[in-house]
N, C-alpha and C. Protein backbone atom coordinates (compact mmCIF):
# COMPACT_ATOMS: atom_id res chain seq x y z
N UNK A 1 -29.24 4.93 -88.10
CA UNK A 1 -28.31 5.98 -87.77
C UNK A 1 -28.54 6.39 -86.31
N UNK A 2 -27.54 6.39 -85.68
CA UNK A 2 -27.37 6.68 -84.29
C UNK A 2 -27.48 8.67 -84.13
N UNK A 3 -28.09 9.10 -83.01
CA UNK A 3 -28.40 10.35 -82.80
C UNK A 3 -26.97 10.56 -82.29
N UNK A 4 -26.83 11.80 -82.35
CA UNK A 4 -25.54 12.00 -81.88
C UNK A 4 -25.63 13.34 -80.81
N UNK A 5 -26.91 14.18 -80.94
CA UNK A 5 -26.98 15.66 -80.25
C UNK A 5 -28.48 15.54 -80.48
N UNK A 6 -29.50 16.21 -79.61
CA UNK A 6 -30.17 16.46 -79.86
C UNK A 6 -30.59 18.07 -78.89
N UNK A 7 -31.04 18.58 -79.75
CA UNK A 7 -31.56 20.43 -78.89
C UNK A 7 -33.01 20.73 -78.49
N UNK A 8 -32.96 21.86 -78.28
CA UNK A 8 -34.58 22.52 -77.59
C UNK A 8 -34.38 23.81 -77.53
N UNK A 9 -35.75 24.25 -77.65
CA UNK A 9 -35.32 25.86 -77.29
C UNK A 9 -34.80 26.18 -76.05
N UNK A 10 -34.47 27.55 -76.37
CA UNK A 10 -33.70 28.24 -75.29
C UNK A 10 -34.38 29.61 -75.24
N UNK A 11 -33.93 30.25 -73.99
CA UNK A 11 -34.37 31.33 -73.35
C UNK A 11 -34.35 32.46 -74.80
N UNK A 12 -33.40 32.33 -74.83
CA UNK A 12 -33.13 33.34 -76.45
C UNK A 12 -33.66 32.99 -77.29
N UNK A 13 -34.36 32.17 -77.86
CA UNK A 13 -35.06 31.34 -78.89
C UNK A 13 -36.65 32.84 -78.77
N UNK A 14 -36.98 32.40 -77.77
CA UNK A 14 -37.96 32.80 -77.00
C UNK A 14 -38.02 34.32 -76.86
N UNK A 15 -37.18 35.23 -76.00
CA UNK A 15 -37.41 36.35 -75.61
C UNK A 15 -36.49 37.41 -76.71
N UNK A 16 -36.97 38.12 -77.14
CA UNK A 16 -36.46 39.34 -78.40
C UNK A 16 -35.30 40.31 -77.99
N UNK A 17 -36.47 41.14 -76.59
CA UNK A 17 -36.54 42.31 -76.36
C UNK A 17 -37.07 42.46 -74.98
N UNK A 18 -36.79 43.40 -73.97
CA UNK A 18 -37.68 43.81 -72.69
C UNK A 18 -36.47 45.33 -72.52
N UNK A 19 -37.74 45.79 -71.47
CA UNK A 19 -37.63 47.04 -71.25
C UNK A 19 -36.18 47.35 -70.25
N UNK A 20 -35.83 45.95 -69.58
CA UNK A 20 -34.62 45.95 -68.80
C UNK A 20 -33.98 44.73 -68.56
N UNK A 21 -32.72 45.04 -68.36
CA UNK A 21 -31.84 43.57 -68.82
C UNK A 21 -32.59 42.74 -67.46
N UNK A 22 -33.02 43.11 -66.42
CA UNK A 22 -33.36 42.93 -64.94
C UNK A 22 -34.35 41.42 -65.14
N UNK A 23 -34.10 40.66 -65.14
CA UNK A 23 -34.70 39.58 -65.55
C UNK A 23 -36.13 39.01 -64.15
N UNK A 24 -35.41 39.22 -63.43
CA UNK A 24 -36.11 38.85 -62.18
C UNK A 24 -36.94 40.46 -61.92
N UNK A 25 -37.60 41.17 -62.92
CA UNK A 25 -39.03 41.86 -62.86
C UNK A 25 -39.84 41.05 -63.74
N UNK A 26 -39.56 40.30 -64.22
CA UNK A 26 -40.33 39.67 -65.75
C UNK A 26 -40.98 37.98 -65.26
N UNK A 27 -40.07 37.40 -64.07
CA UNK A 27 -39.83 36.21 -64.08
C UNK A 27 -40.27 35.84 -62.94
N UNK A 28 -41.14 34.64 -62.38
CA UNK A 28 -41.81 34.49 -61.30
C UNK A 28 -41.69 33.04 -61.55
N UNK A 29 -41.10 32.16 -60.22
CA UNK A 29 -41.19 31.03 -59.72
C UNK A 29 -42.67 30.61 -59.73
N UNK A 30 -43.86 29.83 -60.17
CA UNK A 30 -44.79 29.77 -60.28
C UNK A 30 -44.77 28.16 -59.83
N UNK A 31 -46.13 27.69 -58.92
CA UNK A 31 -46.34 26.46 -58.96
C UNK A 31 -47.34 26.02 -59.89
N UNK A 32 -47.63 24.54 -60.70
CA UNK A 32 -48.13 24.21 -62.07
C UNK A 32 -48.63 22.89 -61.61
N UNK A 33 -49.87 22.80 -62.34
CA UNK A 33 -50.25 21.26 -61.04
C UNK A 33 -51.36 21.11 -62.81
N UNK A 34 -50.59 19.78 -62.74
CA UNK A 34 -51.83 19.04 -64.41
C UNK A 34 -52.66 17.83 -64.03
N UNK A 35 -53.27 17.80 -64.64
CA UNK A 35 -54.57 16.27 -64.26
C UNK A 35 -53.79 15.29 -64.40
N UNK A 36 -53.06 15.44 -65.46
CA UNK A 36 -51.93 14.25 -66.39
C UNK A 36 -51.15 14.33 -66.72
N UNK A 37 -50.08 14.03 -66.56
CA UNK A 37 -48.91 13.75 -66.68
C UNK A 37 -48.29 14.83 -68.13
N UNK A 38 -47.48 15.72 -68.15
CA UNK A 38 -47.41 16.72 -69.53
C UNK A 38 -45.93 17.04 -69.34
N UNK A 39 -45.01 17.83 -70.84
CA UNK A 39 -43.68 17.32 -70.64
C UNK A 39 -43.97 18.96 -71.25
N UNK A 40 -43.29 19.98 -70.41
CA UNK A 40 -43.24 21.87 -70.67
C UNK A 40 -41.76 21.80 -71.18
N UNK A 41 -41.77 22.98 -72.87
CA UNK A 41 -40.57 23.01 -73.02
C UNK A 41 -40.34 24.63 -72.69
N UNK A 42 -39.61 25.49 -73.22
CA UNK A 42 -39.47 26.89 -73.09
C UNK A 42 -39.87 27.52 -74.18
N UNK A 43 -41.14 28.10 -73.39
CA UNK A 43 -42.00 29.02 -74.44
C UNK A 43 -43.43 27.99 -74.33
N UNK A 44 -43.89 27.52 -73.21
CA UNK A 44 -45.06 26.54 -73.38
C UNK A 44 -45.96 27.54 -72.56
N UNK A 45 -47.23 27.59 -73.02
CA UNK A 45 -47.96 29.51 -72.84
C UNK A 45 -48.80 28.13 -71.85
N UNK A 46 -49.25 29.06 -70.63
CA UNK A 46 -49.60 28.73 -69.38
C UNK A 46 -51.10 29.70 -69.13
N UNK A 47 -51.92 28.83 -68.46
CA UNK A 47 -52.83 29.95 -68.12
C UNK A 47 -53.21 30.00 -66.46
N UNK A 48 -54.17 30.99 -65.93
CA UNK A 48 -54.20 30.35 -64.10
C UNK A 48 -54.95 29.45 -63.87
N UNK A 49 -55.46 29.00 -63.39
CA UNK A 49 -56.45 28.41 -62.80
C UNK A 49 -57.46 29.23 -61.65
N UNK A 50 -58.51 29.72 -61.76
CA UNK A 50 -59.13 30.73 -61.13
C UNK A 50 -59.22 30.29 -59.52
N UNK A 51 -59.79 28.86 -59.33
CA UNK A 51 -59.88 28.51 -58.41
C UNK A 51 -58.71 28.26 -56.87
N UNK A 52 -57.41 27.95 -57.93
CA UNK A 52 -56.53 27.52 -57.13
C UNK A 52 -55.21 28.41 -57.21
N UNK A 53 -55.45 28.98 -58.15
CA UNK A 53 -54.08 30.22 -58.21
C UNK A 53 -53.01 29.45 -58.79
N UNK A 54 -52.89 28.19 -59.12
CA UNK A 54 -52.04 27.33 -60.06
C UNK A 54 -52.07 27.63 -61.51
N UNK A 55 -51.11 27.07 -61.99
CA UNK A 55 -51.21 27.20 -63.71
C UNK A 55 -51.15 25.92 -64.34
N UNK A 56 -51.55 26.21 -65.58
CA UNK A 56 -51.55 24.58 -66.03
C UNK A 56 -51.14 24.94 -67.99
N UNK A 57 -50.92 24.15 -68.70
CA UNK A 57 -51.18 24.41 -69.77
C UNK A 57 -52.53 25.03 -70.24
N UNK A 58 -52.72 26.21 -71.10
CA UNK A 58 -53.57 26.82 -71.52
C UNK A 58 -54.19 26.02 -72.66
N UNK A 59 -55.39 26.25 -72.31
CA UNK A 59 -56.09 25.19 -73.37
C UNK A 59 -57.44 26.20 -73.54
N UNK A 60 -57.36 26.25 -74.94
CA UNK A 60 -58.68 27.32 -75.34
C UNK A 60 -60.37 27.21 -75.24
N UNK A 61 -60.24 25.71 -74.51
CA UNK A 61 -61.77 25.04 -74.13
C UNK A 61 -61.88 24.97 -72.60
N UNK A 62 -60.68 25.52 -71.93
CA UNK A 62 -61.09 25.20 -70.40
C UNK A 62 -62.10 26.44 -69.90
N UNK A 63 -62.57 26.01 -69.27
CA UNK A 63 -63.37 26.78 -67.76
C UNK A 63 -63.28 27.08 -66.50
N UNK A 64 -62.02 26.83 -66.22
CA UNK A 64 -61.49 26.69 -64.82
C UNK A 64 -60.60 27.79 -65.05
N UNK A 65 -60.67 28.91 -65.82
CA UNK A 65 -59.51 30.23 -65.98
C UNK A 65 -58.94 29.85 -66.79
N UNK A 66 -58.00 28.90 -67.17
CA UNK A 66 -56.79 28.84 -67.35
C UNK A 66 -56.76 28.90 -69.16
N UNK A 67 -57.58 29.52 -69.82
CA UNK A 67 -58.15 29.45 -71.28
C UNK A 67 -57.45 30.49 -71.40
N UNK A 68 -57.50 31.82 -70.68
CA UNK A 68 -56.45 32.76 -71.15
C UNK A 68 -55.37 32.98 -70.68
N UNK A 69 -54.04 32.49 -71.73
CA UNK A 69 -52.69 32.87 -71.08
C UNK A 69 -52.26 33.74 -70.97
N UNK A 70 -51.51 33.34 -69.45
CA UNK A 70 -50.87 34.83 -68.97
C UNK A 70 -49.39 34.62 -68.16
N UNK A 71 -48.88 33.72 -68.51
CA UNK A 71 -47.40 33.28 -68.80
C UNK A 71 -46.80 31.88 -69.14
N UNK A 72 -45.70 32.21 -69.73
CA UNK A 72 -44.55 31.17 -70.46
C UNK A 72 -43.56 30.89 -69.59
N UNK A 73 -43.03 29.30 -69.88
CA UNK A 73 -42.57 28.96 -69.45
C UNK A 73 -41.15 28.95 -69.55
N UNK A 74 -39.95 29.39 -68.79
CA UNK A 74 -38.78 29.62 -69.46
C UNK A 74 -37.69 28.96 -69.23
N UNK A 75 -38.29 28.01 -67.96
CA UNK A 75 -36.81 27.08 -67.65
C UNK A 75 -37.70 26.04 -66.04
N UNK A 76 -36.85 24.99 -65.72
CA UNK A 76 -37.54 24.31 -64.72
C UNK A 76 -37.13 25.62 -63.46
N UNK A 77 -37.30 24.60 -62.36
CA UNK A 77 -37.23 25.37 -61.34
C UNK A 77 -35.97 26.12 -60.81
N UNK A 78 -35.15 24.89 -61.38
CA UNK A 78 -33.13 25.27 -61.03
C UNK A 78 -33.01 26.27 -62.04
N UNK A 79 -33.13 26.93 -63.17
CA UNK A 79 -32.94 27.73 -64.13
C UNK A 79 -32.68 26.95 -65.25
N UNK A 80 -32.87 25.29 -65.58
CA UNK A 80 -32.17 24.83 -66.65
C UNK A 80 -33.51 24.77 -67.76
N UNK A 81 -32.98 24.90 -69.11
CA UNK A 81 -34.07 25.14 -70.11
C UNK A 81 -34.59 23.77 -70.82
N UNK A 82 -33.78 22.67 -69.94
CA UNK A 82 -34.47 21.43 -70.84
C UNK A 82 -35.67 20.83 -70.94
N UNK A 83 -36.51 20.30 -71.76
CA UNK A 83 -37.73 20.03 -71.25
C UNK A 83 -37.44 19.58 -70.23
N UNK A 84 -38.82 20.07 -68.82
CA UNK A 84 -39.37 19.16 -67.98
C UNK A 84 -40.51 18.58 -67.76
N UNK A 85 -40.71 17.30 -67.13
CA UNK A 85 -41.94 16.66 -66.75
C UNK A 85 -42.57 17.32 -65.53
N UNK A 86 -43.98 17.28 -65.65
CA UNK A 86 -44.91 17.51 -64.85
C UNK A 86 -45.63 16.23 -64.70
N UNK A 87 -45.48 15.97 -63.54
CA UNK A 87 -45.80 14.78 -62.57
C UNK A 87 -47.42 15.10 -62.79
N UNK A 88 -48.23 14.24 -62.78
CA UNK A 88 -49.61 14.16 -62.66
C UNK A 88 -50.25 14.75 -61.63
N UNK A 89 -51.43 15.25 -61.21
CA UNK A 89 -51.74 15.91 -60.13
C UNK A 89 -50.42 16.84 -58.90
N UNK A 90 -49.16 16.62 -59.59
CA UNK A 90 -48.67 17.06 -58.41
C UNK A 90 -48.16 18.83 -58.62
N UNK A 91 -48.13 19.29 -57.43
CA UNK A 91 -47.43 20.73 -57.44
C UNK A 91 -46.24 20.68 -57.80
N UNK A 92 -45.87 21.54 -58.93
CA UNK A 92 -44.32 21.69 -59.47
C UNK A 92 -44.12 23.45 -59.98
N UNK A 93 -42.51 23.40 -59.19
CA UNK A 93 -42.48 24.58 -59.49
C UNK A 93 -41.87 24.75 -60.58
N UNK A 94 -41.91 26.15 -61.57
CA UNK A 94 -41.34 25.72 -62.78
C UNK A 94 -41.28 27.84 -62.95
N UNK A 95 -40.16 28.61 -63.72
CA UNK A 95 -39.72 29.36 -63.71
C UNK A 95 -40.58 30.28 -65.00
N UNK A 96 -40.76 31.02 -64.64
CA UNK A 96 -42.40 31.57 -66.15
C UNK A 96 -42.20 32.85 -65.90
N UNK A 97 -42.03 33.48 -67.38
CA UNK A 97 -41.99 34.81 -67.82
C UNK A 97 -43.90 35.40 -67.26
N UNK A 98 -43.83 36.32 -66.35
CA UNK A 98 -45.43 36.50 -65.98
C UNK A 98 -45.61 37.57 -65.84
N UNK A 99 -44.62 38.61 -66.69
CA UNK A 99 -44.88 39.75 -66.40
C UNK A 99 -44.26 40.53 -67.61
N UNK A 100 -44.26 41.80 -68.32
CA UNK A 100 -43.53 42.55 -68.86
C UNK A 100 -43.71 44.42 -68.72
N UNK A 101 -42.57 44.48 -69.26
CA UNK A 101 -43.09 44.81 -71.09
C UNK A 101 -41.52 43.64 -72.25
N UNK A 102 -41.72 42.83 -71.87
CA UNK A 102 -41.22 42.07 -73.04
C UNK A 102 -41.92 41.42 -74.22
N UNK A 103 -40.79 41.33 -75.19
CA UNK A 103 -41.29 41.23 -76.57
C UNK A 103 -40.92 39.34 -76.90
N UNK A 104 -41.55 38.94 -77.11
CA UNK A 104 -41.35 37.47 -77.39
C UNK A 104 -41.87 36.90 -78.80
N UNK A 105 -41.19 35.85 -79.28
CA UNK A 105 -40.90 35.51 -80.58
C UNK A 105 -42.05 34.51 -81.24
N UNK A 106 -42.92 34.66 -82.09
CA UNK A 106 -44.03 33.85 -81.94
C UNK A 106 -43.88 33.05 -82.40
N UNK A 107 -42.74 32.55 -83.38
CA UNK A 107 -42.20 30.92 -83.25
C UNK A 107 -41.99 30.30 -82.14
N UNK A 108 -41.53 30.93 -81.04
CA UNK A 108 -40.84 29.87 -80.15
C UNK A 108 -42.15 29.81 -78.60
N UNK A 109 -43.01 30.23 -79.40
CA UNK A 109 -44.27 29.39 -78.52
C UNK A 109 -44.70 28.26 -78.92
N UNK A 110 -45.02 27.62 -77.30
CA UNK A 110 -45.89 26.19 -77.59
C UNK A 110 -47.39 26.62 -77.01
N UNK A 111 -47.87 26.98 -78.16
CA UNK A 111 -49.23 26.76 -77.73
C UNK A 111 -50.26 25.75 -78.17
N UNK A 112 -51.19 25.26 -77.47
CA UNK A 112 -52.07 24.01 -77.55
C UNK A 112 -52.96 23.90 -78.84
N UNK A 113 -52.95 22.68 -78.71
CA UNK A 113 -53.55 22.52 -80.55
C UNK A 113 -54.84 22.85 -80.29
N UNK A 114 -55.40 23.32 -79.32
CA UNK A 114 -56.77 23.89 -79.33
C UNK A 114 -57.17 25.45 -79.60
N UNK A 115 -56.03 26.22 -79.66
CA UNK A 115 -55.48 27.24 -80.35
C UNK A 115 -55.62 27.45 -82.14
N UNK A 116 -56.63 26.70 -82.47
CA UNK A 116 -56.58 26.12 -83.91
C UNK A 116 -57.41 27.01 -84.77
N UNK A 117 -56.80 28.38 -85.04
CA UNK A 117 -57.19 29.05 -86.01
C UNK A 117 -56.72 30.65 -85.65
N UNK A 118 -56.57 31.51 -86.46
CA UNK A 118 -56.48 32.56 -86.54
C UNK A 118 -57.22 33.32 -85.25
N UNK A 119 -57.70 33.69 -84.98
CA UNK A 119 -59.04 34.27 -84.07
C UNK A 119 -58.27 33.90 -82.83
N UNK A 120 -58.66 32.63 -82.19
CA UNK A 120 -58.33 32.01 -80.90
C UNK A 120 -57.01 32.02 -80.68
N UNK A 121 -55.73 32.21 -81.76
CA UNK A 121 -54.46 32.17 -81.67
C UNK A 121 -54.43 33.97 -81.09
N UNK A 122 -55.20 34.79 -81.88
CA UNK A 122 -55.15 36.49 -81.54
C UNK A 122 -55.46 36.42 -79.90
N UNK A 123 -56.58 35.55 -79.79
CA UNK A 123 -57.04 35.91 -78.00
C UNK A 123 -56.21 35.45 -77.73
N UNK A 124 -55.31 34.25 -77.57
CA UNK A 124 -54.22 33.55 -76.60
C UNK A 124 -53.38 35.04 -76.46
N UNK A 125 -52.86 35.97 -77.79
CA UNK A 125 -51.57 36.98 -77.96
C UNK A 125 -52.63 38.11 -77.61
N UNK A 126 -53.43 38.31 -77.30
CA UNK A 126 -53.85 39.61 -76.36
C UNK A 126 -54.09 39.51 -75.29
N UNK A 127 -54.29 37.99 -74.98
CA UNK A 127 -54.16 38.12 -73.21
C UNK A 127 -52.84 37.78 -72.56
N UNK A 128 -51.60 37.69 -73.48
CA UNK A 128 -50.30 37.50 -73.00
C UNK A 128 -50.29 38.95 -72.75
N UNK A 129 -50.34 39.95 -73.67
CA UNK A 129 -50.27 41.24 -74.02
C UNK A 129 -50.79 41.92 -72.32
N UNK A 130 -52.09 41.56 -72.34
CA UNK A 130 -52.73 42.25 -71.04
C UNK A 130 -51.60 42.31 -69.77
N UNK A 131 -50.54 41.21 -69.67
CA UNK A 131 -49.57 41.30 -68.49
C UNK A 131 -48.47 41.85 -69.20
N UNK A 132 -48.70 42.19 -70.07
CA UNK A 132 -46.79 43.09 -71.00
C UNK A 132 -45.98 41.92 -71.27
N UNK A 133 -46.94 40.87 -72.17
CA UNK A 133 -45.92 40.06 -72.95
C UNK A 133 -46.47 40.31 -74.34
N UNK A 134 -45.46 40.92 -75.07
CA UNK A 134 -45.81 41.18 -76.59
C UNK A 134 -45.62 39.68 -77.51
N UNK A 135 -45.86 39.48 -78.26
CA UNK A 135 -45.73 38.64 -79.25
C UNK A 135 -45.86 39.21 -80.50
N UNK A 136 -44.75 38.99 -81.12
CA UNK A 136 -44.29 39.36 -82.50
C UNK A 136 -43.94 38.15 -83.56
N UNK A 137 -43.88 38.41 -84.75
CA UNK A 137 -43.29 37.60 -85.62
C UNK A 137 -41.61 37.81 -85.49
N UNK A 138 -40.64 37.16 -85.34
CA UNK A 138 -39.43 37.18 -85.53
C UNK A 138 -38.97 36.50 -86.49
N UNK A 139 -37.67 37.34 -86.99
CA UNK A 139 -36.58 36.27 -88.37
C UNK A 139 -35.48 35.54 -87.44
């Protein structure tokens, strides 16, 4: 059987609620630089990198900062929400919710399978929290 459509999340998938329709207080052009080659969809939780002020996928075993996230990803750099690739070692800019008081949907996060249990899933959603990104359960 031949595909005929295929989807991804979207900005709305993702964001609930915020304190103002003002999108550009919430939203920061960010540059994202990975060891290896990685494909960000919307809602892929990001952490910094202490050293370099970059972000990378949040991974709950790193040491280089980036273990606690502190923004999502909401669209490439042009505003479009389809997955994008991140080129290997290279600087890419990519469009990330990095600020609130917004409320976001805890289905429509991608967070890393190193995130693997109750506990470490709470620290990932209290250090979104620390920059005013809530995470809630949504229907």
């Amino acid at each position: 059987m031949s595909v005929i459509a295929t989807d991804y999340n979207h900005y709305s998938n993702l964001v609930k609620a915020s304190d103002s329709d003002r999108t550009e207080l919430f939203h920061e052009l960010i540059t994202v630089n990975e060891a290896a080659q990685k494909s960000y969809v919307v809602g892929t939780v990001l952490g910094k990198v202490t050293a370099t002020g970059k972000y990378k996928i949040a991974v709950e075993t790193a040491v280089d900062g980036s273990k606690a996230p502190v923004a999502i990803v909401v669209a490439d750099a042009f505003g479009t929400s389809a997955p994008v690739t991140i080129a290997a070692t290279t600087d890419t800019k990519v469009l990330a919710l990095a600020r609130g008081k917004v409320v976001v949907s805890l289905g429509a996060l991608a967070l890393d399978s190193t995130y693997n249990d109750a506990t470490k899933k709470q620290a990932a959603y209290d250090s979104l929290k620390s920059v005013g990104i809530i995470v809630e359960q949504t229907v």
